[in-house]
PDB file of N, CA and C in Angstrom:
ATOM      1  N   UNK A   1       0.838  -1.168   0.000  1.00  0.00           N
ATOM      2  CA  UNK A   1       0.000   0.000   0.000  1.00  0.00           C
ATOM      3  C   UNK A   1       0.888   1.238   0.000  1.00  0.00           C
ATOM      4  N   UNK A   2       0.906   1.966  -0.895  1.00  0.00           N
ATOM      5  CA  UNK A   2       1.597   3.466  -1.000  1.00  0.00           C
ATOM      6  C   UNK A   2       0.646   4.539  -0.863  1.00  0.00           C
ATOM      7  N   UNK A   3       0.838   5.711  -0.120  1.00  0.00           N
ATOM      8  CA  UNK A   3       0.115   6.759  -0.539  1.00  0.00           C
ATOM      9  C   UNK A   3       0.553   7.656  -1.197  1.00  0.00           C
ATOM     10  N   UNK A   4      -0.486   8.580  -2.068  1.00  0.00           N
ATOM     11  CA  UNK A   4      -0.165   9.366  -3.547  1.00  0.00           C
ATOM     12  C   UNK A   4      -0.852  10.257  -3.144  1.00  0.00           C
ATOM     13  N   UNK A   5      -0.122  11.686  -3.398  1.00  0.00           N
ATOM     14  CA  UNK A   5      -0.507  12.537  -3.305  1.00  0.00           C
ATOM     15  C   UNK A   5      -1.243  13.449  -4.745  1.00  0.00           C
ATOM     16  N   UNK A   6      -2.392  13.934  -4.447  1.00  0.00           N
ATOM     17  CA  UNK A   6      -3.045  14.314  -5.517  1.00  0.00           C
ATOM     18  C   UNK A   6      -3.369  15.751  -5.337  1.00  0.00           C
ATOM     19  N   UNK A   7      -3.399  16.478  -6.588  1.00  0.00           N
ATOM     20  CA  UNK A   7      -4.162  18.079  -6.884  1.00  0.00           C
ATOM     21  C   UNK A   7      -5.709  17.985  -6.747  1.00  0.00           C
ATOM     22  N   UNK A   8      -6.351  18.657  -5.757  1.00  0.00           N
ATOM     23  CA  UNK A   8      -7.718  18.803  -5.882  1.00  0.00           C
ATOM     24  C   UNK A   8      -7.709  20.052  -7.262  1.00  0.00           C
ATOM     25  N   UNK A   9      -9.467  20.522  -7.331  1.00  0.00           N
ATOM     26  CA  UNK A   9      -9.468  21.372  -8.123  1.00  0.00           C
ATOM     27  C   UNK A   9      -9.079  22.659  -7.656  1.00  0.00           C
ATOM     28  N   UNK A  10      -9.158  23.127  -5.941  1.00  0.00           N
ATOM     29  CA  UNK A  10      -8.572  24.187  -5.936  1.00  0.00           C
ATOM     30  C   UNK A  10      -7.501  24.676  -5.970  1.00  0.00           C
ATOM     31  N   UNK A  11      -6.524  23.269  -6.528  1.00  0.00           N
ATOM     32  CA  UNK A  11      -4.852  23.433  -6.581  1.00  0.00           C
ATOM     33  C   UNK A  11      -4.699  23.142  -4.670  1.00  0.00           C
ATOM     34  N   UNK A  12      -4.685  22.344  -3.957  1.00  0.00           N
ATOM     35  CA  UNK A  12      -4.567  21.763  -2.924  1.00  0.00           C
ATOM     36  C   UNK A  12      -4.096  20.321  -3.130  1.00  0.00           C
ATOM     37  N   UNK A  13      -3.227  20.160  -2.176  1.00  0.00           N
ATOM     38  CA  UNK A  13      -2.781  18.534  -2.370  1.00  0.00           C
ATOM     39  C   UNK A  13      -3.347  17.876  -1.407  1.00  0.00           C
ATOM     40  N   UNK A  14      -3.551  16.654  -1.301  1.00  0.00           N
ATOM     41  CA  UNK A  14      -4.161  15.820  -0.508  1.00  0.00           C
ATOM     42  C   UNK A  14      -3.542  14.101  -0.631  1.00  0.00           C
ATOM     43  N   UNK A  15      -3.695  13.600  -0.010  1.00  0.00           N
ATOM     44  CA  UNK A  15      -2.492  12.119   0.179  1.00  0.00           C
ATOM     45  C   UNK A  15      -4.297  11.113  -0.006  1.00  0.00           C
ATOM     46  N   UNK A  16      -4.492  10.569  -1.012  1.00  0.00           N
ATOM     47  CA  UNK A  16      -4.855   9.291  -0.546  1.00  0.00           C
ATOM     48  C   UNK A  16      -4.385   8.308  -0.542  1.00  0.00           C
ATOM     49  N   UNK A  17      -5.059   7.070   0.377  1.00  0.00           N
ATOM     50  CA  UNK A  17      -4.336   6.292   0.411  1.00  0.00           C
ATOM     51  C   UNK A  17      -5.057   5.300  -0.445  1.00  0.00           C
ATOM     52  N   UNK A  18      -3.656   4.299  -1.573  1.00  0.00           N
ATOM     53  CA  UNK A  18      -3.960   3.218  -2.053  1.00  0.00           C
ATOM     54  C   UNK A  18      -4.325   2.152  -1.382  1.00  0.00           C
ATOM     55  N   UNK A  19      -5.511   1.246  -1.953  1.00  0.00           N
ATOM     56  CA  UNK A  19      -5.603  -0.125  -1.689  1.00  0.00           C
ATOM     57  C   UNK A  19      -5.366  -0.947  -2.310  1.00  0.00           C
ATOM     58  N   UNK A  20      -4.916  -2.300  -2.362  1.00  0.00           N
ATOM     59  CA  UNK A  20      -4.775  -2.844  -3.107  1.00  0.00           C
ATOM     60  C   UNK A  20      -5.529  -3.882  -3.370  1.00  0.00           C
ATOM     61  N   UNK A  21      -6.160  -4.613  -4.159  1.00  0.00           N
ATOM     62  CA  UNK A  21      -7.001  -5.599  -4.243  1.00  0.00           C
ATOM     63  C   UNK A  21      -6.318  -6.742  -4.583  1.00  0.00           C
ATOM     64  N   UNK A  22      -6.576  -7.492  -3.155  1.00  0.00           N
ATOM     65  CA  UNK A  22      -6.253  -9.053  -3.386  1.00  0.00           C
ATOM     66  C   UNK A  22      -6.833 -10.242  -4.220  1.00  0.00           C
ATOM     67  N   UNK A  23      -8.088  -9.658  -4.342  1.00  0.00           N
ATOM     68  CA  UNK A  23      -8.699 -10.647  -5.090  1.00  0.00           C
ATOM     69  C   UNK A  23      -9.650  -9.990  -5.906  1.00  0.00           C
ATOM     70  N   UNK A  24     -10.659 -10.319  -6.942  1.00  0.00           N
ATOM     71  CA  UNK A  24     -11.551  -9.962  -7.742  1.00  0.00           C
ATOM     72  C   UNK A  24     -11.861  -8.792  -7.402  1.00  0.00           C
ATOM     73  N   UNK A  25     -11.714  -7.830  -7.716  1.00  0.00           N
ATOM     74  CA  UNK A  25     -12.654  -6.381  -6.839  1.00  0.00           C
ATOM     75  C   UNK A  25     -14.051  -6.510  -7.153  1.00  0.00           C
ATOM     76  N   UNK A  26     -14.746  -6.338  -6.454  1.00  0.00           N
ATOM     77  CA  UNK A  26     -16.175  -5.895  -6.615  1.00  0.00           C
ATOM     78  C   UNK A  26     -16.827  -4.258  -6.570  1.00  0.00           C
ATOM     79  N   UNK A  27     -17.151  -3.960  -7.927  1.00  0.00           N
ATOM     80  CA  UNK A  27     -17.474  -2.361  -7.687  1.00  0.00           C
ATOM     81  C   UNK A  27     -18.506  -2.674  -7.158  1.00  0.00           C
ATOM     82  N   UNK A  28     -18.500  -0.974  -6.667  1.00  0.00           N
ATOM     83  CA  UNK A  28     -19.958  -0.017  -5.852  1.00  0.00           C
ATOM     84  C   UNK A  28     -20.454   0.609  -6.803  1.00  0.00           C
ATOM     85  N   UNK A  29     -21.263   1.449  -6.008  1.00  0.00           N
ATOM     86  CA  UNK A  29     -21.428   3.080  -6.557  1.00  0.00           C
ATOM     87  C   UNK A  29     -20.519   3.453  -6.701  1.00  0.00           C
ATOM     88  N   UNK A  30     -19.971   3.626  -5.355  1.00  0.00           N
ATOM     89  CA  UNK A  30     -18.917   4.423  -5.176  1.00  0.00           C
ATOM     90  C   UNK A  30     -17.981   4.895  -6.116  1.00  0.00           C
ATOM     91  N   UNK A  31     -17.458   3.645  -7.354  1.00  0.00           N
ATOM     92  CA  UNK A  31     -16.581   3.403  -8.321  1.00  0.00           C
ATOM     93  C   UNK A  31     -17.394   4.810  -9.639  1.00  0.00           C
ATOM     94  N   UNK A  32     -18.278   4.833  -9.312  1.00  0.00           N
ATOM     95  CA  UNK A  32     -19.166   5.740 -10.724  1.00  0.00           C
ATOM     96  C   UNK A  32     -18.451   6.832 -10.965  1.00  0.00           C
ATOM     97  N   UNK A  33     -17.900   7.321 -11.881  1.00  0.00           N
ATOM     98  CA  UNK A  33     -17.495   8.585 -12.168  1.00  0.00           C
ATOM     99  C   UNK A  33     -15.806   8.537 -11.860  1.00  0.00           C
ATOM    100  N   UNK A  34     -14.812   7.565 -11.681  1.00  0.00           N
ATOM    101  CA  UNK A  34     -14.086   7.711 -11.004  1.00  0.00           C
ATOM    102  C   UNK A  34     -13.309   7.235 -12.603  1.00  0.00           C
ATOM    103  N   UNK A  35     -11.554   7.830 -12.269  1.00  0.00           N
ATOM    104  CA  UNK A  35     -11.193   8.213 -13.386  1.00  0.00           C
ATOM    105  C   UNK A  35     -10.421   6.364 -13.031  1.00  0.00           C
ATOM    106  N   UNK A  36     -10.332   5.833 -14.810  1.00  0.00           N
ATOM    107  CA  UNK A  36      -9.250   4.312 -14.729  1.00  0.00           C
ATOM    108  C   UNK A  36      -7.799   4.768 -15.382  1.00  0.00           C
ATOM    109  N   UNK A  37      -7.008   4.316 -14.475  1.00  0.00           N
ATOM    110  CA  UNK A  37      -5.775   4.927 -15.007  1.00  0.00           C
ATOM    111  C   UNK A  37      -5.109   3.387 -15.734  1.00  0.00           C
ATOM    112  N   UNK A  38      -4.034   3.167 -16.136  1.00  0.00           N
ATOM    113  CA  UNK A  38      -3.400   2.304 -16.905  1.00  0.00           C
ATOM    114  C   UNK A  38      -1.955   1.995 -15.556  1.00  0.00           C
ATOM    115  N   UNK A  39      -1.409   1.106 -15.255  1.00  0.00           N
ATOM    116  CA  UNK A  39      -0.226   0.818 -14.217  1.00  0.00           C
ATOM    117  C   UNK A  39       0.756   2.291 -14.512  1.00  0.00           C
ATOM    118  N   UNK A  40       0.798   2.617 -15.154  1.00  0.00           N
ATOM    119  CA  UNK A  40       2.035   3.765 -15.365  1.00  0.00           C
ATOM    120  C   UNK A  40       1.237   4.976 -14.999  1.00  0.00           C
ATOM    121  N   UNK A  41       0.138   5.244 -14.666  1.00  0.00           N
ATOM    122  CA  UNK A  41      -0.764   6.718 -14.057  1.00  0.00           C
ATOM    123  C   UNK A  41      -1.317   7.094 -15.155  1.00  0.00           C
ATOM    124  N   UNK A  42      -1.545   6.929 -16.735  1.00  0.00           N
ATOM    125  CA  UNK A  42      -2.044   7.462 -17.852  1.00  0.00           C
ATOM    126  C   UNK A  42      -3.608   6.836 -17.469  1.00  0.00           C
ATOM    127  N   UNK A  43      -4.202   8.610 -17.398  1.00  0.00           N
ATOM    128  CA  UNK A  43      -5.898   7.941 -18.006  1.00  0.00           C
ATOM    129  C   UNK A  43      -6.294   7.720 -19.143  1.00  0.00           C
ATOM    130  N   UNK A  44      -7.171   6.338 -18.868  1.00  0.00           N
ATOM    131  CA  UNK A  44      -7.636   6.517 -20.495  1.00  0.00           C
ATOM    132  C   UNK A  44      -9.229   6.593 -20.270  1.00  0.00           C
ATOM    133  N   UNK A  45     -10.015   6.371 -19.077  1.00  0.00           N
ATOM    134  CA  UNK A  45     -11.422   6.641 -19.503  1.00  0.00           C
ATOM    135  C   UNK A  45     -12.131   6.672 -17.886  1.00  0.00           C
ATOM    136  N   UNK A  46     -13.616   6.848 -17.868  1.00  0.00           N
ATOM    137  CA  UNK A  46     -14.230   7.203 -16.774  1.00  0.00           C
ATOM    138  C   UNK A  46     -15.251   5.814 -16.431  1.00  0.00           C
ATOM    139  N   UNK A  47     -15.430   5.421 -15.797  1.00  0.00           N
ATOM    140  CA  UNK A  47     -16.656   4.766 -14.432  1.00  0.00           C
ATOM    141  C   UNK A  47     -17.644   4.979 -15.267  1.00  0.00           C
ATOM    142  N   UNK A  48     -18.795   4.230 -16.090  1.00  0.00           N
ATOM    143  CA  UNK A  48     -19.726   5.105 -16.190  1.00  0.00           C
ATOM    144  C   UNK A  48     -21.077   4.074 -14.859  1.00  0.00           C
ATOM    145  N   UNK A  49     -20.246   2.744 -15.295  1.00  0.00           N
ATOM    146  CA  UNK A  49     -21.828   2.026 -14.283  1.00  0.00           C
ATOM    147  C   UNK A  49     -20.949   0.831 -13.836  1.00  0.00           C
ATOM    148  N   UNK A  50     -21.630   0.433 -12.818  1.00  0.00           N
ATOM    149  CA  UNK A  50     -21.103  -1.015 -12.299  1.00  0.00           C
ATOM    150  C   UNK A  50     -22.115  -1.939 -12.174  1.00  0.00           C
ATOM    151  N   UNK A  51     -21.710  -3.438 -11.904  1.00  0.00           N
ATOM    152  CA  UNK A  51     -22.484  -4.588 -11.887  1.00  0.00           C
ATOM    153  C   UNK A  51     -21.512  -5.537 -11.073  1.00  0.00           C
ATOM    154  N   UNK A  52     -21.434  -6.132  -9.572  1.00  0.00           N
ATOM    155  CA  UNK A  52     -20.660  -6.849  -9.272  1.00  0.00           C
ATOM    156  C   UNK A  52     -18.945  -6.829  -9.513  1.00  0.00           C
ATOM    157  N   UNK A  53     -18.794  -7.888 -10.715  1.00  0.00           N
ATOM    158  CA  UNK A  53     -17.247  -7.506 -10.613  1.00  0.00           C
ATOM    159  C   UNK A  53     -16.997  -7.184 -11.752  1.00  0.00           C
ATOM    160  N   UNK A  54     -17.817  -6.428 -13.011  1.00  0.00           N
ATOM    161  CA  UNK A  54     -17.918  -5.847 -14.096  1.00  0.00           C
ATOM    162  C   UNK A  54     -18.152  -4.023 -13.770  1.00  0.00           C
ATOM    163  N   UNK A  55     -17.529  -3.548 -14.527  1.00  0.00           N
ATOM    164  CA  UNK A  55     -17.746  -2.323 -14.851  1.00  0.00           C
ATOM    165  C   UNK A  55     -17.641  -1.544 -16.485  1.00  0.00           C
ATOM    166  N   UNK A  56     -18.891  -0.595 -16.491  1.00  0.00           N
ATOM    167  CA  UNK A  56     -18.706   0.009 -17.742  1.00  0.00           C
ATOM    168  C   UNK A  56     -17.968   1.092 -17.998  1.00  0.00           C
ATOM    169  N   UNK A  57     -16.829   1.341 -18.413  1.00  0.00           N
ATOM    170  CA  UNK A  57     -15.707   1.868 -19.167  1.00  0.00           C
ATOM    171  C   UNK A  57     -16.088   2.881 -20.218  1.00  0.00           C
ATOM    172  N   UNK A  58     -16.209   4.403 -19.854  1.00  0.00           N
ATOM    173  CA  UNK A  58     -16.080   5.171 -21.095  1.00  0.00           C
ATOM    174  C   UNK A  58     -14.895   5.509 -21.535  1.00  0.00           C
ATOM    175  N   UNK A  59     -14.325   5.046 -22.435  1.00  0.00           N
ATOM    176  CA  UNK A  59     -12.970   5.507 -22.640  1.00  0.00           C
ATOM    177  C   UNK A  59     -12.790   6.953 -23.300  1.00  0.00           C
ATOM    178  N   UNK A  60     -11.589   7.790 -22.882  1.00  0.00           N
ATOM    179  CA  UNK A  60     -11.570   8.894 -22.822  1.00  0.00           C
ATOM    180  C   UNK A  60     -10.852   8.753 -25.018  1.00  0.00           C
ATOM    181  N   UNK A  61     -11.493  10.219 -25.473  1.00  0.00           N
ATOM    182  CA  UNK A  61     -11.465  10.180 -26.995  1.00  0.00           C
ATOM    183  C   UNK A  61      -9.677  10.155 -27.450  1.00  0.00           C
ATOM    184  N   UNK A  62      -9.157  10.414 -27.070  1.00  0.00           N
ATOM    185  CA  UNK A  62      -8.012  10.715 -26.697  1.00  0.00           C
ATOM    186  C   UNK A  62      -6.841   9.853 -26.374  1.00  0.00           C
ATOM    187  N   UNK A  63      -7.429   8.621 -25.449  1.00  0.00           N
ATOM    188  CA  UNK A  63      -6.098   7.755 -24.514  1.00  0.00           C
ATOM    189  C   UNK A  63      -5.821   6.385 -26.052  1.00  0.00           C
ATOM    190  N   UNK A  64      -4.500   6.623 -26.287  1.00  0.00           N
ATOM    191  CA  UNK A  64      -4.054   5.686 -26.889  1.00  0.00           C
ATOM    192  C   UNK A  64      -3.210   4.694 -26.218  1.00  0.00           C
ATOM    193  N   UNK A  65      -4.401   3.299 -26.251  1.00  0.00           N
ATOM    194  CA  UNK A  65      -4.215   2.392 -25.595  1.00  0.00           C
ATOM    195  C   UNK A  65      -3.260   1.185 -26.542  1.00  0.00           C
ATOM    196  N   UNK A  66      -2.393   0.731 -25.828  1.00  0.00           N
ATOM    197  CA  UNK A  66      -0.638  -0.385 -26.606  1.00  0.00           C
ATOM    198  C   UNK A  66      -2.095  -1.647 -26.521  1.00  0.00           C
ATOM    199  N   UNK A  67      -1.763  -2.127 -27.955  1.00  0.00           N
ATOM    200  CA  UNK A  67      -1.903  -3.293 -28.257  1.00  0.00           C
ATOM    201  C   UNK A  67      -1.699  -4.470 -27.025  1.00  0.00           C
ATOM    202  N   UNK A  68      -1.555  -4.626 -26.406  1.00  0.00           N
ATOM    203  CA  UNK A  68      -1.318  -5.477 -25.379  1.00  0.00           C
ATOM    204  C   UNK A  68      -1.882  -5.092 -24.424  1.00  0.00           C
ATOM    205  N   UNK A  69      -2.240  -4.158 -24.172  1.00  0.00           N
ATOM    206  CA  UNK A  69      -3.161  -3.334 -22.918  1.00  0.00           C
ATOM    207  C   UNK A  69      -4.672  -4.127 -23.115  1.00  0.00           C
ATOM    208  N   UNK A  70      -5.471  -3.249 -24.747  1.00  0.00           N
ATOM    209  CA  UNK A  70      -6.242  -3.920 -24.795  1.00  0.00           C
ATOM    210  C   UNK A  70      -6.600  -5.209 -25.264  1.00  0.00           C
ATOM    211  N   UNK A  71      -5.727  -6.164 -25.676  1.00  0.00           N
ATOM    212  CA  UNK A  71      -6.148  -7.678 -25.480  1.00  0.00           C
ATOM    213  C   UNK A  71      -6.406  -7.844 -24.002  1.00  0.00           C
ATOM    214  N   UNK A  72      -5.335  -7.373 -23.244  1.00  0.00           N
ATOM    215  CA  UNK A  72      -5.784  -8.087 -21.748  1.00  0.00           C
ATOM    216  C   UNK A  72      -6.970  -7.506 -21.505  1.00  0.00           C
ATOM    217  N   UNK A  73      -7.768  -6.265 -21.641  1.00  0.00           N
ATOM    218  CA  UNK A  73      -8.953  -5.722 -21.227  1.00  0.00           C
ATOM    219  C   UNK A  73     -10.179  -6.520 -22.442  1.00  0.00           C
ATOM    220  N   UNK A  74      -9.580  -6.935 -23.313  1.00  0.00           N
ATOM    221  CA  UNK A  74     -10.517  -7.576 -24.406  1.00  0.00           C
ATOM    222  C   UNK A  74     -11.467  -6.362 -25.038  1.00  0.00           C
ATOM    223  N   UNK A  75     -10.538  -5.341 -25.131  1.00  0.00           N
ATOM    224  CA  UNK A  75     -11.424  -4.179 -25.344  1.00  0.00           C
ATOM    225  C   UNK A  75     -11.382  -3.991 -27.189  1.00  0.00           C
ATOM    226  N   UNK A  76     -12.190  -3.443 -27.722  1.00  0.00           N
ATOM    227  CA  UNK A  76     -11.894  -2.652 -29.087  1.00  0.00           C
ATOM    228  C   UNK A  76     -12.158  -1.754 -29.085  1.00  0.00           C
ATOM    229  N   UNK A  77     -13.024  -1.270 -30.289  1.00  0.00           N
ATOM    230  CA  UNK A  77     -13.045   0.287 -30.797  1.00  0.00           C
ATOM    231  C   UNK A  77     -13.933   0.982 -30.322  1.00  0.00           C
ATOM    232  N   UNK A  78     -14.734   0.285 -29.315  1.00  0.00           N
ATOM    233  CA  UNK A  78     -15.988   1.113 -28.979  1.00  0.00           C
ATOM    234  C   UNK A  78     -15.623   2.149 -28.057  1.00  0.00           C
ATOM    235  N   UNK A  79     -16.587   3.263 -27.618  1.00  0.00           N
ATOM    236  CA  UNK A  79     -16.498   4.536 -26.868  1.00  0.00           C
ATOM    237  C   UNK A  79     -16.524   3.441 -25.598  1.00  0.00           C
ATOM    238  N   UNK A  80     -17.339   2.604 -25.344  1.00  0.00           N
ATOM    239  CA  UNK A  80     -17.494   2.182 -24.246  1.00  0.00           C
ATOM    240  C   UNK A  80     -16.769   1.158 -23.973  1.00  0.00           C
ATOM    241  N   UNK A  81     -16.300  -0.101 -23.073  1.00  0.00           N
ATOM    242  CA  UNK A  81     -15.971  -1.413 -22.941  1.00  0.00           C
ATOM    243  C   UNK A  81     -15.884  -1.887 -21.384  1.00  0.00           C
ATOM    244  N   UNK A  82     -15.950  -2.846 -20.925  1.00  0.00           N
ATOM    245  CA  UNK A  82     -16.115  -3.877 -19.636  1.00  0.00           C
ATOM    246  C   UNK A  82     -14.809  -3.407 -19.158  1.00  0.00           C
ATOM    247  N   UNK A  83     -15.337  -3.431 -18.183  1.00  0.00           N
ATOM    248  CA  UNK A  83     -13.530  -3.801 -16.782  1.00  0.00           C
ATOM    249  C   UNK A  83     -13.918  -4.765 -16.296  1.00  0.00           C
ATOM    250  N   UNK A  84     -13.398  -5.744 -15.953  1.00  0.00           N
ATOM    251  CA  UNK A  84     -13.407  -7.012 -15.099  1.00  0.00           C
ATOM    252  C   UNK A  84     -12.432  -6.370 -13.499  1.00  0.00           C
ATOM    253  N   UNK A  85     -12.876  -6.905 -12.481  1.00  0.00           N
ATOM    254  CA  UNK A  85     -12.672  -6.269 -11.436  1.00  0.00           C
ATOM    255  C   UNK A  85     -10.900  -7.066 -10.959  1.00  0.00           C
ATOM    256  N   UNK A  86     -10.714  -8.329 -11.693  1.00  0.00           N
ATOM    257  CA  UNK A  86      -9.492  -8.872 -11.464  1.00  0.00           C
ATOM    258  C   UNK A  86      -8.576  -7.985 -12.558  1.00  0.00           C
ATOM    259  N   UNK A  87      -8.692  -7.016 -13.369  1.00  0.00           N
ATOM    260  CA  UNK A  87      -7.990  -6.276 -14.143  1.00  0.00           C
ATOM    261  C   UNK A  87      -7.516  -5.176 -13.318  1.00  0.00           C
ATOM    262  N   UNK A  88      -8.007  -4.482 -11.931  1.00  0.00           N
ATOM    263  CA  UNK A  88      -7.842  -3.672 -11.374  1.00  0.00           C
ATOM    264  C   UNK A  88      -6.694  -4.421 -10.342  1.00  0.00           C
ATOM    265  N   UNK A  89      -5.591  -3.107 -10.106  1.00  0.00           N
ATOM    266  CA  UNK A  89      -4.629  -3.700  -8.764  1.00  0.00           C
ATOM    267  C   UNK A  89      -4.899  -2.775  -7.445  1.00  0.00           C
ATOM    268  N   UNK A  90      -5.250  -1.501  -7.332  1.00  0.00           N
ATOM    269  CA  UNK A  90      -5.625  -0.641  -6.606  1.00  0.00           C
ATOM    270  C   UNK A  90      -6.504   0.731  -6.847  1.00  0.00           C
ATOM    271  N   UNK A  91      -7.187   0.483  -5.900  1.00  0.00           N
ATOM    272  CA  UNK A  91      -8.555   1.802  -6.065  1.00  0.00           C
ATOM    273  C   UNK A  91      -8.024   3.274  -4.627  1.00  0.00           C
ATOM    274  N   UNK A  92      -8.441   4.340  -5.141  1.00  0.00           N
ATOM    275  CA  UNK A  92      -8.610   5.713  -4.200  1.00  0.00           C
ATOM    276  C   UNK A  92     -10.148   5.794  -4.214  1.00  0.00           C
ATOM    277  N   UNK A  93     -10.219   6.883  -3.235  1.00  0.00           N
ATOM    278  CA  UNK A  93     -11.543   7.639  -3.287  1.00  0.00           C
ATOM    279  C   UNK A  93     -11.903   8.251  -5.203  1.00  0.00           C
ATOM    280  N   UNK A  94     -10.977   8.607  -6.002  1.00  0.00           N
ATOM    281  CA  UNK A  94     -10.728   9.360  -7.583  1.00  0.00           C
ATOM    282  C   UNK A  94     -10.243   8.358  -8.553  1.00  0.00           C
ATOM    283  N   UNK A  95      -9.710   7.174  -7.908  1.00  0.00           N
ATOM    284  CA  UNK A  95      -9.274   6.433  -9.452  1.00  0.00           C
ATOM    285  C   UNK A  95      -9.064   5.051  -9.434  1.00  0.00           C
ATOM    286  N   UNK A  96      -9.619   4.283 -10.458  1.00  0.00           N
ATOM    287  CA  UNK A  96      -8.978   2.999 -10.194  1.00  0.00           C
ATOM    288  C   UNK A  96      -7.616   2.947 -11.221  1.00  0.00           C
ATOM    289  N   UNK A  97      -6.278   1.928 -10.323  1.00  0.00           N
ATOM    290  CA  UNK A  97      -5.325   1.847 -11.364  1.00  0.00           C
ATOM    291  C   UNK A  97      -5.184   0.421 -11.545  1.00  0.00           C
ATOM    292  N   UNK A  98      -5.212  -0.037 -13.139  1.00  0.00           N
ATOM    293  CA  UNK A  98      -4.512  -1.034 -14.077  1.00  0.00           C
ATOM    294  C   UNK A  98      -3.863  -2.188 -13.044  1.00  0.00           C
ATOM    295  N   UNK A  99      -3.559  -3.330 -13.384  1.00  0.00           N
ATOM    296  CA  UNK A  99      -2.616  -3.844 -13.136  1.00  0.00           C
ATOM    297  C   UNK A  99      -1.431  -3.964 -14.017  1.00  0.00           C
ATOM    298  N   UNK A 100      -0.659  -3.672 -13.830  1.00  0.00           N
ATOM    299  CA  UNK A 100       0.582  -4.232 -14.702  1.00  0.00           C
ATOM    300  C   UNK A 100       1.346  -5.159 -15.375  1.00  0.00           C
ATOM    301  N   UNK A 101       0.934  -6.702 -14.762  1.00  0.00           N
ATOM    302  CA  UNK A 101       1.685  -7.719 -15.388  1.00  0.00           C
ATOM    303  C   UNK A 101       1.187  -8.558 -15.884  1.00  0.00           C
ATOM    304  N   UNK A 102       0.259  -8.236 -16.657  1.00  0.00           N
ATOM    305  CA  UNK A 102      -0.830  -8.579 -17.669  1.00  0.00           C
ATOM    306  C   UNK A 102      -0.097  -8.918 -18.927  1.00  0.00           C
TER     307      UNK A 102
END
């Protein structure tokens, strides 16, 4: 578990702390709106809904995702695509991040 310090919007820093998920994550609500980063801190898209250990993925117009990223997410071309909750390694209150050794 590391903590990361983050910019709010009023330009304030704040430390949350990482968790790490040992096993399958199961989203909430909570997860809605929350930004998915890639293991290296790059976002590529937003929370839009959850279901157990699925989540719906808007990917941001912008994030160019490595060939190998999305096979492991089984993602393509759509605006939208699934997260599987064993794809996630750690969640904040603002973001879920990637696992890496995918």
């Amino acid at each position: 578990m590391t903590a990361v310090p983050s910019r709010s919007a009023d330009g304030l820093f704040s430390v949350s702390r990482r968790v790490p998920c040992a096993m399958t994550r199961q989203f909430t609500d909570d997860d809605r709106g929350k930004d998915v980063l890639t293991a290296e801190g790059d976002r590529i898209g937003t929370v839009r809904d959850v279901d157990g250990d699925r989540a719906t993925v808007d990917r941001d117009d912008d994030a160019a995702l490595p060939e190998k990223l999305r096979e492991m997410l089984g993602w393509d071309d759509h605006a939208s695509n699934e997260l599987h909750g064993d794809h996630v390694e750690e969640g904040t209150a603002d973001d879920l991040r990637l696992k890496s050794n995918w």
